[in-house]
C-alpha atoms as a PDB file:
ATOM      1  CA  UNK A   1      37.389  -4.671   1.976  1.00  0.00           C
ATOM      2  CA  UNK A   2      40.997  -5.197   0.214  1.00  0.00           C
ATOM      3  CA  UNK A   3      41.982  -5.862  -2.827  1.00  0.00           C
ATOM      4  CA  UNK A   4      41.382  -9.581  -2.589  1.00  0.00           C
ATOM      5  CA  UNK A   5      38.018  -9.630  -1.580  1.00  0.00           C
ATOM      6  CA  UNK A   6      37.279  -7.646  -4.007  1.00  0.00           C
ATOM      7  CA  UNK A   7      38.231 -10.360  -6.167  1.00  0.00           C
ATOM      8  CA  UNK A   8      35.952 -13.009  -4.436  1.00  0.00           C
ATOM      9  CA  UNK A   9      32.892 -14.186  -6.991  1.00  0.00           C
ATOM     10  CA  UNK A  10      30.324 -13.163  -4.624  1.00  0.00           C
ATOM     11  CA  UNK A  11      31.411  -9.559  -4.329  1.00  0.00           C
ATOM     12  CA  UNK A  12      31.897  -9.476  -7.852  1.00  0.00           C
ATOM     13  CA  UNK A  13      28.323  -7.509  -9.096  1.00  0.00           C
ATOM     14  CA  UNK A  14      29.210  -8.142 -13.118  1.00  0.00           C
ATOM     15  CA  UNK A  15      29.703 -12.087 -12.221  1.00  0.00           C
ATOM     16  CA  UNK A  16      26.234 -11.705  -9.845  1.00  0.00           C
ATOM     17  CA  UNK A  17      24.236  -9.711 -12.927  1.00  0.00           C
ATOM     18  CA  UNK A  18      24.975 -12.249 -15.519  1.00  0.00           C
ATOM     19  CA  UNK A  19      23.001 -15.095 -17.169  1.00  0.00           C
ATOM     20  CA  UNK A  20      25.701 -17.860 -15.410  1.00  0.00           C
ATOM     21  CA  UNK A  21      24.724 -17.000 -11.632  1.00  0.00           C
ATOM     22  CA  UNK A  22      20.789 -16.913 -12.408  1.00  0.00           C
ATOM     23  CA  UNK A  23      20.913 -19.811 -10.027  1.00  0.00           C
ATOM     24  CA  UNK A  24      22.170 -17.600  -7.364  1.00  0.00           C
ATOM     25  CA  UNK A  25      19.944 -14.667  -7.664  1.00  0.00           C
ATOM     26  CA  UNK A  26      17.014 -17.116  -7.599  1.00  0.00           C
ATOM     27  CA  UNK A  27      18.668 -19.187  -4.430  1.00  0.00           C
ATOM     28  CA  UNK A  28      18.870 -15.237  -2.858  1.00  0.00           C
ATOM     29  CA  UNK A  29      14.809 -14.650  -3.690  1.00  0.00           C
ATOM     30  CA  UNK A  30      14.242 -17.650  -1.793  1.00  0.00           C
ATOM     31  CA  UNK A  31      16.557 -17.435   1.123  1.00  0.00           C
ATOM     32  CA  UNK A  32      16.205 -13.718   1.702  1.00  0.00           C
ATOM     33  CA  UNK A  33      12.253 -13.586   2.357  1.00  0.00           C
ATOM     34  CA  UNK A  34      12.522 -16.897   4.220  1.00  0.00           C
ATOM     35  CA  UNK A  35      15.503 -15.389   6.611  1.00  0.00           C
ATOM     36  CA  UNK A  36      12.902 -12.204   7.035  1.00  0.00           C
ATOM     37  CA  UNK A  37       9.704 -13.903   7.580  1.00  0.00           C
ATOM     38  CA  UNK A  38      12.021 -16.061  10.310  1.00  0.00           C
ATOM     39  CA  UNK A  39      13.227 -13.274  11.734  1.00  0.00           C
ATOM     40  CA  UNK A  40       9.692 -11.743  12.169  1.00  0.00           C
ATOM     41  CA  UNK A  41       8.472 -15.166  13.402  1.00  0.00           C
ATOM     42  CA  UNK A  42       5.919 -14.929  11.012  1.00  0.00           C
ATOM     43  CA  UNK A  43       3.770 -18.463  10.048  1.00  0.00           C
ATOM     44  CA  UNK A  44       1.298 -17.591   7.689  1.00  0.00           C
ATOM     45  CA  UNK A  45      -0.322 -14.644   6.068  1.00  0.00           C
ATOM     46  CA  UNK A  46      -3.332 -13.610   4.584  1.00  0.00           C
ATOM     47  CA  UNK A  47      -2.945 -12.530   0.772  1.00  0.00           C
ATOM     48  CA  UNK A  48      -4.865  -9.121  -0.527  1.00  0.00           C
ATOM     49  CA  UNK A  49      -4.561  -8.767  -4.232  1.00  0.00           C
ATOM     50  CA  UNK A  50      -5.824  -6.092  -6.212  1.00  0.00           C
ATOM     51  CA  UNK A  51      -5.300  -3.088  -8.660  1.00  0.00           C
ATOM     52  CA  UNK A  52      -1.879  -0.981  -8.142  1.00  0.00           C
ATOM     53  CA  UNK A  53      -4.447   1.655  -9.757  1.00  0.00           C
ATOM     54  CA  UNK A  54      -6.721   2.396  -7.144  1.00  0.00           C
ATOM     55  CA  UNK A  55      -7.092   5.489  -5.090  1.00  0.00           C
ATOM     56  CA  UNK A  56      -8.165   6.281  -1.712  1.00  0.00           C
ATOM     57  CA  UNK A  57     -11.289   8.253  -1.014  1.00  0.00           C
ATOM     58  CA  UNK A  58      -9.176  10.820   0.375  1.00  0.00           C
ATOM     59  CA  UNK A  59      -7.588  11.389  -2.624  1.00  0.00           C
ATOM     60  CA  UNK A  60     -10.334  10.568  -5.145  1.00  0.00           C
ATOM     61  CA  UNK A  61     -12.402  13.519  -4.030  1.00  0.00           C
ATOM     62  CA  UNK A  62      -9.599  16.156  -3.621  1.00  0.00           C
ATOM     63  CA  UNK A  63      -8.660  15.317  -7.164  1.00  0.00           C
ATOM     64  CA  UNK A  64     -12.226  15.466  -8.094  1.00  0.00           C
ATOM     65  CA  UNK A  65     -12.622  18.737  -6.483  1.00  0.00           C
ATOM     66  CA  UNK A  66      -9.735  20.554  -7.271  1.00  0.00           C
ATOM     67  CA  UNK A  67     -10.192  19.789 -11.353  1.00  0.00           C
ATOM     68  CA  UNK A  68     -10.393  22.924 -13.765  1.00  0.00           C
ATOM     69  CA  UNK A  69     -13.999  23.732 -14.613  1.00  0.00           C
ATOM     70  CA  UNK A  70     -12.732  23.170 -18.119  1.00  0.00           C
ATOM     71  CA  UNK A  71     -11.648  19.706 -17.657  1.00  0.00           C
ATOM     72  CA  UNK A  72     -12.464  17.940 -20.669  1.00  0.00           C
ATOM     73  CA  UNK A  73     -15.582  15.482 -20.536  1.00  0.00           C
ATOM     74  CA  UNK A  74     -13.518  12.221 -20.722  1.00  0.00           C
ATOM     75  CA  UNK A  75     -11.057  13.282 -18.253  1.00  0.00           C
ATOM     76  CA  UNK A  76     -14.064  14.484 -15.503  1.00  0.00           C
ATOM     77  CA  UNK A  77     -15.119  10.573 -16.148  1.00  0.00           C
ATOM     78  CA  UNK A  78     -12.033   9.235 -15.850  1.00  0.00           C
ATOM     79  CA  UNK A  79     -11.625  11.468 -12.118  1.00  0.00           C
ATOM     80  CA  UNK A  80     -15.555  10.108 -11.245  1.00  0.00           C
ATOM     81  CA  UNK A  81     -14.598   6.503 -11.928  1.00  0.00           C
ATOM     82  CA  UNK A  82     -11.879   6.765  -9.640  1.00  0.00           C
ATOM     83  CA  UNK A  83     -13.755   7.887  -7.311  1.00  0.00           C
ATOM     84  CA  UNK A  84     -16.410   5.577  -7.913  1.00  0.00           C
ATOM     85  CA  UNK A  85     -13.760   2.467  -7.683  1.00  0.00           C
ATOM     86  CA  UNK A  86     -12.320   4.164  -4.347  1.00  0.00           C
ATOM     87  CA  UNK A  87     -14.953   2.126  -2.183  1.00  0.00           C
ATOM     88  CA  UNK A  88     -12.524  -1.198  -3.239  1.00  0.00           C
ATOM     89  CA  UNK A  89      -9.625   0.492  -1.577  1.00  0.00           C
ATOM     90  CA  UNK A  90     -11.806   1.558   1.534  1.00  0.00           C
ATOM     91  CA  UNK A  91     -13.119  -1.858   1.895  1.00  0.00           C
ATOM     92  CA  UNK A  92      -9.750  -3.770   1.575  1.00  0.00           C
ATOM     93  CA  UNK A  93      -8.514  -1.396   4.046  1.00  0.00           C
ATOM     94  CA  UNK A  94     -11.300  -2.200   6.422  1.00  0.00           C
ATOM     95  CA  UNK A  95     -11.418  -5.465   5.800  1.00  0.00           C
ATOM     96  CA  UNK A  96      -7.504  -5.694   6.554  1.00  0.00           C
ATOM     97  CA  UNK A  97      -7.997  -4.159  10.109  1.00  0.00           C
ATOM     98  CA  UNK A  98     -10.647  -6.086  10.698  1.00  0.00           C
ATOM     99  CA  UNK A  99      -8.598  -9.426   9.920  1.00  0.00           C
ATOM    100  CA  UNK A 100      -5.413  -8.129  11.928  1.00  0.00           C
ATOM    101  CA  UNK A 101      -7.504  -7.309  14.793  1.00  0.00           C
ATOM    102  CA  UNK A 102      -8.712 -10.488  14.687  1.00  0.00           C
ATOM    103  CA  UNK A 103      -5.745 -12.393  14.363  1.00  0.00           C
ATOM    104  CA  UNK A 104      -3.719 -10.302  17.325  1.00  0.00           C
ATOM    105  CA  UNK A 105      -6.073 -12.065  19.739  1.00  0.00           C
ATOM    106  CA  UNK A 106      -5.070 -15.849  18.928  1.00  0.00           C
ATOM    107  CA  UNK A 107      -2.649 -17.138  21.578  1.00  0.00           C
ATOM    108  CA  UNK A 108       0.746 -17.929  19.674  1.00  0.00           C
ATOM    109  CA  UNK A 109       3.742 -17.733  19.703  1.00  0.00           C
ATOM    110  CA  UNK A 110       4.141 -16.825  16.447  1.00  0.00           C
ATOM    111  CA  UNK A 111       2.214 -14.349  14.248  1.00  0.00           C
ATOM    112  CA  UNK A 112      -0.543 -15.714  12.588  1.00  0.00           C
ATOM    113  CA  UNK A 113      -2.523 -14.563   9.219  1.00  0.00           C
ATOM    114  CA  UNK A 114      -0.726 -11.851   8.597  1.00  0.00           C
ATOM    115  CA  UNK A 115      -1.900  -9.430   6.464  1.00  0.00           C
ATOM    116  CA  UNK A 116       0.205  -9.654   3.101  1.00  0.00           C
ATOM    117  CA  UNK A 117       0.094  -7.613  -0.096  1.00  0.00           C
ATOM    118  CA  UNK A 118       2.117  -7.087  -3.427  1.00  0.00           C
ATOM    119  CA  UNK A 119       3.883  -3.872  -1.852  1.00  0.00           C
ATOM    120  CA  UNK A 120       2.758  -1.482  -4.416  1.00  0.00           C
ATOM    121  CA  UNK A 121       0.463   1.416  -4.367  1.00  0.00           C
ATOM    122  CA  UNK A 122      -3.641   0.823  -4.695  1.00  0.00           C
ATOM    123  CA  UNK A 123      -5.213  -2.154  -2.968  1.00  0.00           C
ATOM    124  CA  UNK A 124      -1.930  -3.056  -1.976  1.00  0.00           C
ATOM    125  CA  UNK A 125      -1.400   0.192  -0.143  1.00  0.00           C
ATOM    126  CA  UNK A 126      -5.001  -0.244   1.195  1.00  0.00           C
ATOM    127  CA  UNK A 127      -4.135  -4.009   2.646  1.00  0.00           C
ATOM    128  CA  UNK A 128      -1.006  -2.718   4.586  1.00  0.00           C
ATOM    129  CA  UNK A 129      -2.449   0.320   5.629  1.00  0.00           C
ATOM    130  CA  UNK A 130      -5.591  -1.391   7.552  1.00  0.00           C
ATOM    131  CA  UNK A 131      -3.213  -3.630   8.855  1.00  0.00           C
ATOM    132  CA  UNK A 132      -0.884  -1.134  10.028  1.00  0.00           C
ATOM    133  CA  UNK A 133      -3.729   1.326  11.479  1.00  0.00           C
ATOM    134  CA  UNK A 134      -4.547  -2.425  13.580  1.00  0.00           C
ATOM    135  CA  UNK A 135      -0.915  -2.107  14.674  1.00  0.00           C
ATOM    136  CA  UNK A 136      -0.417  -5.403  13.421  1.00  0.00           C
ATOM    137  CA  UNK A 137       2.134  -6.050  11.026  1.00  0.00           C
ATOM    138  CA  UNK A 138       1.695  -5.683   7.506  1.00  0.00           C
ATOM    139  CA  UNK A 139       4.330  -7.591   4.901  1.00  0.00           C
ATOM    140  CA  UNK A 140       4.819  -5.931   1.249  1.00  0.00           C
ATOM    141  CA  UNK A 141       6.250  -8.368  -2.059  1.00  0.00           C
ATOM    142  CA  UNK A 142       7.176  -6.227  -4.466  1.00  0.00           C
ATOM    143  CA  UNK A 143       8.473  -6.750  -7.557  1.00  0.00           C
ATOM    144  CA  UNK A 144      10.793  -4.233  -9.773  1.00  0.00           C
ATOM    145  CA  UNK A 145       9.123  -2.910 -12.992  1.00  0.00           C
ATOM    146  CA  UNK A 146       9.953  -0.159 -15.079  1.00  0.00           C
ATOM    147  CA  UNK A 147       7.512   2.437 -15.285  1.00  0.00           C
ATOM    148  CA  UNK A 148       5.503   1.300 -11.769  1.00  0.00           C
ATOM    149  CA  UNK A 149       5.449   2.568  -8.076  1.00  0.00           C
ATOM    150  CA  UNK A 150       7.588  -0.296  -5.875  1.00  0.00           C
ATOM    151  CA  UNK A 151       6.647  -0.096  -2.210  1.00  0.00           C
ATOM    152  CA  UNK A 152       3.981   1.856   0.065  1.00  0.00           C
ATOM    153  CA  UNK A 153       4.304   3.144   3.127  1.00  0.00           C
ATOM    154  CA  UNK A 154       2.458   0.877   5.463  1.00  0.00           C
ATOM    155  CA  UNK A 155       4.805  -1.905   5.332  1.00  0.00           C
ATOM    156  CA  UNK A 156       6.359  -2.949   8.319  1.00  0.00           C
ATOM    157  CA  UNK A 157       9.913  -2.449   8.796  1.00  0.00           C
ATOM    158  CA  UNK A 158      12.176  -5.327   7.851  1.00  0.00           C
ATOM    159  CA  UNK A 159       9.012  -6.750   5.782  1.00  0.00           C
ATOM    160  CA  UNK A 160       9.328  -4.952   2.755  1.00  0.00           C
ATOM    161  CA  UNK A 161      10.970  -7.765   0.110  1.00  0.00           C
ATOM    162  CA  UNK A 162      11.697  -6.250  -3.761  1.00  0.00           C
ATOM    163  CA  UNK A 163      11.700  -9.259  -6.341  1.00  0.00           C
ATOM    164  CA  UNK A 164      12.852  -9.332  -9.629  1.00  0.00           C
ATOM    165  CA  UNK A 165      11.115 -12.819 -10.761  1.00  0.00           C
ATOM    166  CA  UNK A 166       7.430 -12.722 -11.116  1.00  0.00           C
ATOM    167  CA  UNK A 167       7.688 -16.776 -10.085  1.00  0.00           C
ATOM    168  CA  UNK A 168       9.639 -16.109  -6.951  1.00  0.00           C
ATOM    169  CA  UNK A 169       7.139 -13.829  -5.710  1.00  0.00           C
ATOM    170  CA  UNK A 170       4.648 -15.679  -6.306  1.00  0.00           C
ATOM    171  CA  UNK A 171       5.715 -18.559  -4.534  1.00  0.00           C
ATOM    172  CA  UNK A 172       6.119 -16.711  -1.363  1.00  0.00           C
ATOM    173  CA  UNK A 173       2.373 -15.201  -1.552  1.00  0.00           C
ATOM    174  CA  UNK A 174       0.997 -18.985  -1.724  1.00  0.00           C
ATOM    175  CA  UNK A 175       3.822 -20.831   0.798  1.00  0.00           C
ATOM    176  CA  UNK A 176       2.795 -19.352   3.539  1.00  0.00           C
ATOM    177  CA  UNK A 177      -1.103 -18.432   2.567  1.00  0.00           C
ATOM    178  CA  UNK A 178      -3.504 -19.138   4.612  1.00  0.00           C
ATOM    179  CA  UNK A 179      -6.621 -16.936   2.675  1.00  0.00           C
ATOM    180  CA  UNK A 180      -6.659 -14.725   0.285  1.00  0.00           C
ATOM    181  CA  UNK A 181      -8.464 -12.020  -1.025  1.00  0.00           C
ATOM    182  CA  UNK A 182      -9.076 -10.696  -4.760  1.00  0.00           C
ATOM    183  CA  UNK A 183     -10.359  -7.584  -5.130  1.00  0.00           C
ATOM    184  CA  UNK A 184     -10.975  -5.715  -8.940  1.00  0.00           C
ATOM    185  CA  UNK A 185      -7.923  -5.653 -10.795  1.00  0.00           C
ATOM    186  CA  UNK A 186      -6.503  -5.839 -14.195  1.00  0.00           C
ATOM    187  CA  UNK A 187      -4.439  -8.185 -15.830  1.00  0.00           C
ATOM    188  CA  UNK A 188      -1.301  -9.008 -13.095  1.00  0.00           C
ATOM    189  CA  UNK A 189      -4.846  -9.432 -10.472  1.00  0.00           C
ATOM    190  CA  UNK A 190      -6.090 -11.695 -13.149  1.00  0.00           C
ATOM    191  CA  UNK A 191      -3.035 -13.793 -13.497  1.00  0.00           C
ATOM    192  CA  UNK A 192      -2.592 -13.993  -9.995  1.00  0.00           C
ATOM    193  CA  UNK A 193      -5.824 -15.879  -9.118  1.00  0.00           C
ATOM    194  CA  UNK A 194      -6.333 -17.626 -12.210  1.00  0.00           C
ATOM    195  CA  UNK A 195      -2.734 -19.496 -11.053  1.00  0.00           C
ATOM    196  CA  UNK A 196      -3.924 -19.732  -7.777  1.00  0.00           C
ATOM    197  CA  UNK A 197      -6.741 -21.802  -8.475  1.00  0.00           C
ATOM    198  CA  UNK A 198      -4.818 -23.693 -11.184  1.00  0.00           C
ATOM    199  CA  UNK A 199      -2.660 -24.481  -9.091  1.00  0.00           C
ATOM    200  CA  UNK A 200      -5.510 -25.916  -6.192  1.00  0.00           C
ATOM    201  CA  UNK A 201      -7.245 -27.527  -8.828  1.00  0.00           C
ATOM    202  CA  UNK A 202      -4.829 -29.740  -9.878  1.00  0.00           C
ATOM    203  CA  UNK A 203      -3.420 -30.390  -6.685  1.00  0.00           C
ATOM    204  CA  UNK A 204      -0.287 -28.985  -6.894  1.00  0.00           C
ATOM    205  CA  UNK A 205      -1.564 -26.762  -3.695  1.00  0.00           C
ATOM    206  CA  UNK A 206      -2.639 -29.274  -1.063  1.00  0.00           C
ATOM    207  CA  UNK A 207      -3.325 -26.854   1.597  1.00  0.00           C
ATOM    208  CA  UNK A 208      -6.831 -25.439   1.917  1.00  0.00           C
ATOM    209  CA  UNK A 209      -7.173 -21.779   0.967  1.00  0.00           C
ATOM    210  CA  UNK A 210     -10.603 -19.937   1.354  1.00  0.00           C
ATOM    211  CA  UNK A 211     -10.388 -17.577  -1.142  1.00  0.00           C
ATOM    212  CA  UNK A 212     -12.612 -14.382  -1.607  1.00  0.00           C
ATOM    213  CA  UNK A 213     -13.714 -12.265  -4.853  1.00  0.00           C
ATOM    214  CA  UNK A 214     -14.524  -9.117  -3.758  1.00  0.00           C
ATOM    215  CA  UNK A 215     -18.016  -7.655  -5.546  1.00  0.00           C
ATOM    216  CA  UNK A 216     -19.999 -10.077  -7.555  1.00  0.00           C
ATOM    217  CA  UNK A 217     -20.994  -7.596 -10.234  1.00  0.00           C
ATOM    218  CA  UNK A 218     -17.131  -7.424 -11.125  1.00  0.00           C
ATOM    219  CA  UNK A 219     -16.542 -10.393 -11.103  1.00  0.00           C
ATOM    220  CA  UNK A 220     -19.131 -12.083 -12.679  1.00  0.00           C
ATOM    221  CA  UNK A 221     -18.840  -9.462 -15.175  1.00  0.00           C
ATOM    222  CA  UNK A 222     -15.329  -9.984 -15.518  1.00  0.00           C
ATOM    223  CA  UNK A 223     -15.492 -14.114 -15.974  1.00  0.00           C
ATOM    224  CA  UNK A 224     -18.759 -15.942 -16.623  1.00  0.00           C
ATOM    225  CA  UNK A 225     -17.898 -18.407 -14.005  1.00  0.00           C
ATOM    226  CA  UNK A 226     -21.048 -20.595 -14.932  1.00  0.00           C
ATOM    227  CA  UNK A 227     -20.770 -20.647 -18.586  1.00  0.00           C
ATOM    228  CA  UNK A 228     -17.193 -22.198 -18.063  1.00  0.00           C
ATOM    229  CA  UNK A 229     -18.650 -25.126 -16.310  1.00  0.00           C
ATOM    230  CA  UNK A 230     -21.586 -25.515 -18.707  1.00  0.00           C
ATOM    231  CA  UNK A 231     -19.373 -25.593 -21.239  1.00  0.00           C
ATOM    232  CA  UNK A 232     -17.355 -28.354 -19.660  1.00  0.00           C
ATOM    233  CA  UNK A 233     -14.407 -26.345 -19.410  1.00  0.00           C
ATOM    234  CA  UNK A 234     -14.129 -26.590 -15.862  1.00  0.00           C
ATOM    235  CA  UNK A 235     -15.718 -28.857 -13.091  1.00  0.00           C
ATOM    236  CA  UNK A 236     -19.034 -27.526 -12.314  1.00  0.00           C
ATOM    237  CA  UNK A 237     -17.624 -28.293  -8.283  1.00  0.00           C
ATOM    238  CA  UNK A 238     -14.361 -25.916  -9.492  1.00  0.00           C
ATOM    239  CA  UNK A 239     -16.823 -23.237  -8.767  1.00  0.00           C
ATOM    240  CA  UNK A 240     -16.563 -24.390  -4.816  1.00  0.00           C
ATOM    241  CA  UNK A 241     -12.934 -23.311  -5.123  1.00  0.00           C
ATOM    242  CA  UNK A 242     -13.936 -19.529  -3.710  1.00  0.00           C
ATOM    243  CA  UNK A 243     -16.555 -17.322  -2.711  1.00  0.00           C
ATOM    244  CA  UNK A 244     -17.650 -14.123  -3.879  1.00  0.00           C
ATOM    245  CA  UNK A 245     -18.631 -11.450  -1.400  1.00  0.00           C
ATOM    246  CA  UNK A 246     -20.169  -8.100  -1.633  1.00  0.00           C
ATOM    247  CA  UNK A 247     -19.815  -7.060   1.955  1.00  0.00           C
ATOM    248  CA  UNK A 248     -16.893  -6.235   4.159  1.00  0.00           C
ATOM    249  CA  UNK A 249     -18.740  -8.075   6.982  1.00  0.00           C
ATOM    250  CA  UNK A 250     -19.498 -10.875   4.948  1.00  0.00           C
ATOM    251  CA  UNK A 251     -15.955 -11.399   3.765  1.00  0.00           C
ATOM    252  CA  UNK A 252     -14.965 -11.127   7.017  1.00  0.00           C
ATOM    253  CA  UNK A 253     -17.402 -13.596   8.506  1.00  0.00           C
ATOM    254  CA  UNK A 254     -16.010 -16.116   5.686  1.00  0.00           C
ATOM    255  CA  UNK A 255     -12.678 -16.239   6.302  1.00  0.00           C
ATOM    256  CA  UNK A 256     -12.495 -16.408  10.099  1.00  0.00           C
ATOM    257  CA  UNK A 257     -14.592 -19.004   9.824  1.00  0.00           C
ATOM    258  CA  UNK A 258     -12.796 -21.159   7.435  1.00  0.00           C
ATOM    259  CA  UNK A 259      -9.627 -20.531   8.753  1.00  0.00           C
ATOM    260  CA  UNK A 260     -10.817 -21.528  12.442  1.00  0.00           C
ATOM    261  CA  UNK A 261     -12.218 -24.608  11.067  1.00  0.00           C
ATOM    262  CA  UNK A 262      -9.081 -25.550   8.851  1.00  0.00           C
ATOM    263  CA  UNK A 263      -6.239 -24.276  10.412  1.00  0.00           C
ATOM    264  CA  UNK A 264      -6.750 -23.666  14.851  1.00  0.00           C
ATOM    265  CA  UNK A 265      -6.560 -26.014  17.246  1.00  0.00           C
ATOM    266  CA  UNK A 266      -6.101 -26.410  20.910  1.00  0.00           C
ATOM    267  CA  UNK A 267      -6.380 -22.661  22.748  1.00  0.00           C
ATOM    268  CA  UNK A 268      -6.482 -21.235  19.404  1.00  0.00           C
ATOM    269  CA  UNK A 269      -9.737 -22.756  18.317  1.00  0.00           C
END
């Protein structure tokens, strides 16, 4: 590149970085993904969210078992509840092949319900791994934060995409959406479906979306879905808005069959 290009606004990182081309850098979150998911002639996905905190089994138990005798009482609780929570990273993993198993059989041209995650480490690992082990493909959105892991190793090549706005990313999990899946999670896992079915309820999402929450006794721990509609806070028919499941094979049942009744037709139904 010579001296002149150098000169050129868009090769000019300072100019890019700064509050005036926000515009651009949001234009590039859009474009970017949209150019990859093109590329991959990808049409829809299926969304896992979930804690970046989870562990694998695998790992769960070796950290369980190789712990000094002396470990302290809190920390030994804090290794058993990890394992204990490691069954949510088996089952989105299972539940992932299961779905990109499924969806490798439709007759397309494109790929259909692909298995989609937030790129990170935990559930989202989990999602992209059971996709991968399907060898299906298996797309990661991550997003840059300071002191967290960005990216697993179970995403496809070319279908890794690194954001920097929240918003942005969260536009491309619903666009191209087809299901999704909530497993235990913390406040971003919170957020995340608590927008999503703001977002249905006042029909700014047109499209139907089966959406599962994974384990009733977290959930229903976690919000008291029927005192919000006693209340009056919500519709009491809001509550039609998702399932919860407790089962791998029930989950599994749920969305295939939604998604064949809302969204295949012709050789695909």
């Amino acid at each position: 590149m010579n001296e002149k290009n150098d000169k050129r606004f868009y090769y000019n990182k300072e100019f890019l970085g700064s509050p005036d081309a926000r515009s651009i850098r949001l234009l590039s979150e859009y474009y970017g993904p949209l150019q990859k998911f093109k590329r991959n002639k990808i049409q829809d996905t299926i969304v896992f969210f979930g804690s970046a905190r989870l562990k694998s089994q695998e790992d769960a138990e070796s950290a369980l078992a190789s712990a000094p005798k002396n470990l302290s009482k809190n920390d030994r609780t804090v290794l058993e509840t990890d394992l204990d929570m490691s069954r949510y990273y088996e089952a989105a993993r299972e539940l992932a092949f299961k779905m990109t198993k499924w969806s490798k059989k439709l007759h397309n041209k494109k790929k259909r319900f692909i298995v989609t995650s937030g790129g990170g480490p935990g559930i989202m690992e989990a999602a992209n791994r059971g996709a991968t082990e399907a060898k299906g493909l298996a797309v990661g959105l991550s997003i840059s934060l300071p002191f967290e892991q960005s990216g697993n190793p179970f995403i496809s090549d070319d279908l890794e995409m690194n954001f920097h706005y929240f918003f942005m990313r969260k536009f491309w999990f619903l666009y191209l959406a087809k299901a999704m899946v909530v497993w235990p999670g913390g406040f971003g896992t919170l957020d995340e479906v608590m927008e999503t079915l703001t977002l249905i309820q006042t029909n700014k999402l047109r499209k139907q979306i089966p959406i599962v929450l994974f384990d009733s006794n977290f959930w229903n721990n976690v919000v008291n879905w029927d005192f919000l509609a006693d209340k009056g806070v919500i519709s009491r028919s809001d509550l039609d808005l998702f399932q919860i499941c407790d089962t791998v094979d029930d989950a599994y049942k749920y969305l295939t069959k939604r998604i064949t009744a809302t969204h295949l037709r012709g050789p695909n139904f």
